[in-house]
Protein backbone atom coordinates (compact mmCIF):
# COMPACT_ATOMS: atom_id res chain seq x y z
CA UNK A 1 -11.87 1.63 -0.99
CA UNK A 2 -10.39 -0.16 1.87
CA UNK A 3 -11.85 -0.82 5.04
CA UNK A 4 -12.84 1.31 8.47
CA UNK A 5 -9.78 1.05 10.82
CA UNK A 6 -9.78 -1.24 13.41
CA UNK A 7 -9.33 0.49 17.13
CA UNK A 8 -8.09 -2.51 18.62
CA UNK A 9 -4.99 -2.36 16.66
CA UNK A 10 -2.16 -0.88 18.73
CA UNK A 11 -1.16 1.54 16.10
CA UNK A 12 -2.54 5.12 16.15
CA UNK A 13 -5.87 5.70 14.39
CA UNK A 14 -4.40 8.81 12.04
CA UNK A 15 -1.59 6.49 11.45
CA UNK A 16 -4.11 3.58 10.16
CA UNK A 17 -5.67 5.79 7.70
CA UNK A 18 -2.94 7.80 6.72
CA UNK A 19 -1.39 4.00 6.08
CA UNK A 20 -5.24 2.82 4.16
CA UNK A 21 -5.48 5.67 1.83
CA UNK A 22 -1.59 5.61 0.93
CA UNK A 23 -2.09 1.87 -0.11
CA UNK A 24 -5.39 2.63 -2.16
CA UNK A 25 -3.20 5.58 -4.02
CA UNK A 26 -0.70 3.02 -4.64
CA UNK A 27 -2.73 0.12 -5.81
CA UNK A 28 -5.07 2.47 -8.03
CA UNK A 29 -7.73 2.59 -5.93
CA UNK A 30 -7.70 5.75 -5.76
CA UNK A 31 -7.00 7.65 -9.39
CA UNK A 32 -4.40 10.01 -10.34
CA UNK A 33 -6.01 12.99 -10.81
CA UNK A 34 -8.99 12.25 -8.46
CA UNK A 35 -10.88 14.56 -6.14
CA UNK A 36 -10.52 13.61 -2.69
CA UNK A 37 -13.99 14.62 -0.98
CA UNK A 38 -14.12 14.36 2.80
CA UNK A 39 -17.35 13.26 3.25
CA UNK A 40 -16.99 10.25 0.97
CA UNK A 41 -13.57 9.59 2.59
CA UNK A 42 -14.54 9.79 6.17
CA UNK A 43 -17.83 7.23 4.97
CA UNK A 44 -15.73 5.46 3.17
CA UNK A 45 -12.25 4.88 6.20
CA UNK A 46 -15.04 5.43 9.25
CA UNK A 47 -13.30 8.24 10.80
CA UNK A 48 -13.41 11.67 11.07
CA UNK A 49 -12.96 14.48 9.52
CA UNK A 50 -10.19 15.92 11.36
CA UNK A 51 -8.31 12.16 10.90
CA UNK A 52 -8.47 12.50 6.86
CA UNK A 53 -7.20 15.74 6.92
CA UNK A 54 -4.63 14.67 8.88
CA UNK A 55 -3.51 11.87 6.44
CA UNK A 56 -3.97 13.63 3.27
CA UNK A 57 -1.61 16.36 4.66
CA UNK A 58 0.70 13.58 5.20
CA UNK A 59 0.44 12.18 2.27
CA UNK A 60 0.51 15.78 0.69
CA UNK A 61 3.99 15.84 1.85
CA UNK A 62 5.26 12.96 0.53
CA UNK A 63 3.64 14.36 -2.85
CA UNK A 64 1.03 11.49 -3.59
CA UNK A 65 -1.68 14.01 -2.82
CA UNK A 66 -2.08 17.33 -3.86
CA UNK A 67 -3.21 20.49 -1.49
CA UNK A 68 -5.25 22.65 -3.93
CA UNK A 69 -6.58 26.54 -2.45
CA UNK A 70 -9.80 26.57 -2.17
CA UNK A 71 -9.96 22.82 -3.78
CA UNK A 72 -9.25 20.71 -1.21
CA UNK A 73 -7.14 17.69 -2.10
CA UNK A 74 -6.51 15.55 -4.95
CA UNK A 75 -4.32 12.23 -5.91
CA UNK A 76 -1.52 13.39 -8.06
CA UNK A 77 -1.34 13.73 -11.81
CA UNK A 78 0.68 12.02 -14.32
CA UNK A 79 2.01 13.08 -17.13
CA UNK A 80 4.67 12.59 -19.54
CA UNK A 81 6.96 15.81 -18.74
CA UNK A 82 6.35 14.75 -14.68
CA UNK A 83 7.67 11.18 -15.81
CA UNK A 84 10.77 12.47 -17.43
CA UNK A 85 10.98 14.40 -14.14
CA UNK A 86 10.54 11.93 -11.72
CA UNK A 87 12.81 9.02 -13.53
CA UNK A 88 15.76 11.42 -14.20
CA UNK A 89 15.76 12.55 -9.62
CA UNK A 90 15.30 8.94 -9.27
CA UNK A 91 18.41 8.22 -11.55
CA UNK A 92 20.06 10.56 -9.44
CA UNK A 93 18.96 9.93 -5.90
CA UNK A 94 19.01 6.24 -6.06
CA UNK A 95 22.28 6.54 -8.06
CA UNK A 96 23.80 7.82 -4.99
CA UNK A 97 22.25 5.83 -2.55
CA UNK A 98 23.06 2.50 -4.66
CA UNK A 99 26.90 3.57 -4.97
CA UNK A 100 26.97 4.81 -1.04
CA UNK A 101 25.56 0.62 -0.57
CA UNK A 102 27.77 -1.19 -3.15
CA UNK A 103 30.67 0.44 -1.54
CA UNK A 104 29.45 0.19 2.20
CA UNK A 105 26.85 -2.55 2.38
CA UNK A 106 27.96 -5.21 5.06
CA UNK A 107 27.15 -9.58 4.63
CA UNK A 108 23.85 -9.40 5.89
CA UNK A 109 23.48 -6.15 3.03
CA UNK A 110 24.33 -8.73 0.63
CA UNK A 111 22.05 -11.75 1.80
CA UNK A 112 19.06 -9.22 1.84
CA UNK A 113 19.68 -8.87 -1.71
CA UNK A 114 19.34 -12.46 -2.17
CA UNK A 115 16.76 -13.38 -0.26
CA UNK A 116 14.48 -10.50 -1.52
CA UNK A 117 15.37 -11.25 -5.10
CA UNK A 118 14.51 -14.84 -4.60
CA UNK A 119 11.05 -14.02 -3.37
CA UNK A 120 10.92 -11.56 -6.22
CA UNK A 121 11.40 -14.44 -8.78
CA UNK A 122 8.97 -16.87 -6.97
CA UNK A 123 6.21 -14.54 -6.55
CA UNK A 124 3.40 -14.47 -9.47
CA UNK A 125 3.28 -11.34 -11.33
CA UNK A 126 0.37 -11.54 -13.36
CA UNK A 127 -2.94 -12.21 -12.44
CA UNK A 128 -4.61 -15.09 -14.39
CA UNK A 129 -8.12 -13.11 -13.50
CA UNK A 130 -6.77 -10.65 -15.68
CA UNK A 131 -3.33 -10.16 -18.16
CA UNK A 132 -3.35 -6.93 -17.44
CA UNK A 133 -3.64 -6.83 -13.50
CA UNK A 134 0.04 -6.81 -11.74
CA UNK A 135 -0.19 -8.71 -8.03
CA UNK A 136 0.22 -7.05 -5.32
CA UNK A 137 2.24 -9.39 -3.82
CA UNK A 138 4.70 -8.80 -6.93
CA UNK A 139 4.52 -5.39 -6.50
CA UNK A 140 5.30 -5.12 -2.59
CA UNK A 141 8.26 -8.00 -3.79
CA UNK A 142 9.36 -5.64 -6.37
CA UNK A 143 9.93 -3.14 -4.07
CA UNK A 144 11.30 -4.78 -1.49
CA UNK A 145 14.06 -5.99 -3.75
CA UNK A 146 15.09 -2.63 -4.99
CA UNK A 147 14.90 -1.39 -1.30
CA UNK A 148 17.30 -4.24 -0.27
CA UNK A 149 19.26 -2.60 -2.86
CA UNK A 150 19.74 0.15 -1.62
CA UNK A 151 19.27 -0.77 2.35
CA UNK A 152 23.67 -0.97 2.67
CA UNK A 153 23.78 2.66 2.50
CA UNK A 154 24.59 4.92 5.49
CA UNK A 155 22.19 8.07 4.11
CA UNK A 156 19.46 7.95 5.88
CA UNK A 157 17.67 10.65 4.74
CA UNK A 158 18.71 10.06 0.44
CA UNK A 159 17.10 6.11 1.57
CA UNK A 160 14.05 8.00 2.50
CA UNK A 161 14.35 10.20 -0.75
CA UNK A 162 14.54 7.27 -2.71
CA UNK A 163 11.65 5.35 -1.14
CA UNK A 164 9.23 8.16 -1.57
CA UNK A 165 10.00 8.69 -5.59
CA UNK A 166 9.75 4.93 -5.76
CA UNK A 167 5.74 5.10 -4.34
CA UNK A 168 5.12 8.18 -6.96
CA UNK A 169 6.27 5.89 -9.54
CA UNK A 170 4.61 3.21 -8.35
CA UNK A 171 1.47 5.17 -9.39
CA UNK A 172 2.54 5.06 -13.06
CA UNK A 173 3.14 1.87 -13.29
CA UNK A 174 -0.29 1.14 -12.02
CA UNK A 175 -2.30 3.28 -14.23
CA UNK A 176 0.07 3.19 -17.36
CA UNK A 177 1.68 -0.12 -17.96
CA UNK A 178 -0.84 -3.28 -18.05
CA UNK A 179 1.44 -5.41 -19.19
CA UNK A 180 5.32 -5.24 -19.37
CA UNK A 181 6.07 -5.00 -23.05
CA UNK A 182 7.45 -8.88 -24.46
CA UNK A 183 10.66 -8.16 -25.50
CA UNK A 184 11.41 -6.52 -22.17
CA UNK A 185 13.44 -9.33 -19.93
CA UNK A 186 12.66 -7.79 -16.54
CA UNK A 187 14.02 -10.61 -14.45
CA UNK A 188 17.31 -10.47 -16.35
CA UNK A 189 17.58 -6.72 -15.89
CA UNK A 190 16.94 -7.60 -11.97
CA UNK A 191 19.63 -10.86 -11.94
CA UNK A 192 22.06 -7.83 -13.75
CA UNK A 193 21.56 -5.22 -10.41
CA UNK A 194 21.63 -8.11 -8.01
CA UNK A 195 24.95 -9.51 -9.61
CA UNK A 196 26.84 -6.47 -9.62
CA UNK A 197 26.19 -5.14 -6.78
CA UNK A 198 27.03 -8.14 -4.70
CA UNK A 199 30.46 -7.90 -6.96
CA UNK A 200 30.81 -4.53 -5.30
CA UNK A 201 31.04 -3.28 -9.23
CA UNK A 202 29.54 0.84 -7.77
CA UNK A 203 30.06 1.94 -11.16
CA UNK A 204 28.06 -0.72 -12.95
CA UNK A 205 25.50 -1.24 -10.49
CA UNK A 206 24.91 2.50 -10.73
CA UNK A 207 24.68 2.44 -14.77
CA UNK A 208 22.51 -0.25 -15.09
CA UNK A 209 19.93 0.99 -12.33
CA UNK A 210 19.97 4.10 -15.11
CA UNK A 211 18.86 1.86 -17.96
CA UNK A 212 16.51 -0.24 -15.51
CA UNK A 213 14.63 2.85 -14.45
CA UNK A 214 15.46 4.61 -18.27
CA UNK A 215 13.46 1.41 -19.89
CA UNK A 216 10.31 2.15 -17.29
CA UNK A 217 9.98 5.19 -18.03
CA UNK A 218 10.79 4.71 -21.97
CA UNK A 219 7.78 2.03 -21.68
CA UNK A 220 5.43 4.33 -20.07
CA UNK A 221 5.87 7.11 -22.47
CA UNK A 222 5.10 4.49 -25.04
CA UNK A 223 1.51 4.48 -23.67
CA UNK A 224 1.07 8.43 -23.01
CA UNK A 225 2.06 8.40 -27.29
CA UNK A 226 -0.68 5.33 -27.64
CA UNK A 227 -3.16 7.55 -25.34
CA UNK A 228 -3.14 10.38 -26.88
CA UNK A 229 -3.63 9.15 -30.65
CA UNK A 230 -6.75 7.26 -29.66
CA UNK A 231 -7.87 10.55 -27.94
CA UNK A 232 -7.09 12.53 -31.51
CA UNK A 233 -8.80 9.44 -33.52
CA UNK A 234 -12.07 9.65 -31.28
């Protein structure tokens, strides 16, 4: 669990922990599924009660935490129907926003997308600790790149959309893919979305972002299937 906030920082104290917790969600700290007791939270972040509750009804919102009556709060769930769920608005949502960019997206729009898929490439992915440990720094590169993708566009509000479906997949990824399957090329499939965007090719951009997500999800269903028999075999 991360660390007690610091007070001397000049942002708010709710918005420090709301900020902690959301990163521990994210980097599988905290697990999917997993009670969410105040006590051990407020020990845990060093604040009070009324400052978790605060944060989890933030993050409640943005649907990485779950409000239960007379349950309190929990991280969310995964599953595979959520997954088909989640990919297929995501397909949609950042469909749009991608197109709205492609089409709209001004020079600096278009060095963004280098520069972030540069650090993308030249930031380790794996940790040698452990083969089946992503970095964070590859992850927070990862989604700055697809962010940069979609940064052109003038909606506001389907950018914010997007961004907050990206952080509940973010959660699969974590917990359901240790290791990107071999014969998956992922820095080709990110050269392919940088290239045709910057060639202002909306149609193609849009399609491949489809199979980019489609081959995620595709991936992480392949472990749900691998799950599941163990579960029957034990």
């Amino acid at each position: 669990m991360a660390a007690s906030v610091d007070t001397g920082l000049s942002e708010t104290r709710n918005g420090q922990v709301y900020q902690l917790i959301r990163t521990d969600i994210l980097a599988g700290n905290l697990a999917p599924g997993q009670a969410l007791q105040f006590a051990q939270l407020r020990t845990g972040y060093g604040v009070s009660m009324g400052v978790i509750r605060e944060a989890l009804m933030r993050l409640s919102a943005e649907r990485l935490v779950v409000s239960e009556e007379q349950r309190g709060f929990r991280v969310m769930q995964i599953s595979a129907e959520d997954l088909i769920d989640l990919t297929e608005s995501r397909c949609v949502i950042e469909g749009l926003v991608l197109r709205d960019a492609v089409t709209n997206g001004s020079l600096e729009w278009e060095s963004g997308i280098v520069a972030a898929l540069h650090r993308l490439e030249r930031t380790q992915k794996v940790d040698p600790a452990s083969a089946a440990v992503v970095t964070d720094e590859w992850s927070r590169a990862h989604h700055a790149f697809h962010m940069a993708l979609l940064s052109g566009a003038s909606t506001q509000r389907l950018k914010h959309f997007a961004d907050l479906l990206r952080d509940s997949a973010e959660v699969y990824r974590r917990w359901s893919m240790p290791m990107e399957e071999p014969v998956r090329e992922v820095s080709n499939e990110h050269q392919r979305l940088a290239d045709l965007a910057l060639a202002r090719d909306a149609d193609g951009a849009v399609a491949e972002l489809r199979q980019h997500l489609g081959l995620t999800r595709d991936l992480v269903l392949k472990f749900f299937e691998r799950k599941e028999k163990a579960h029957v075999l034990l």
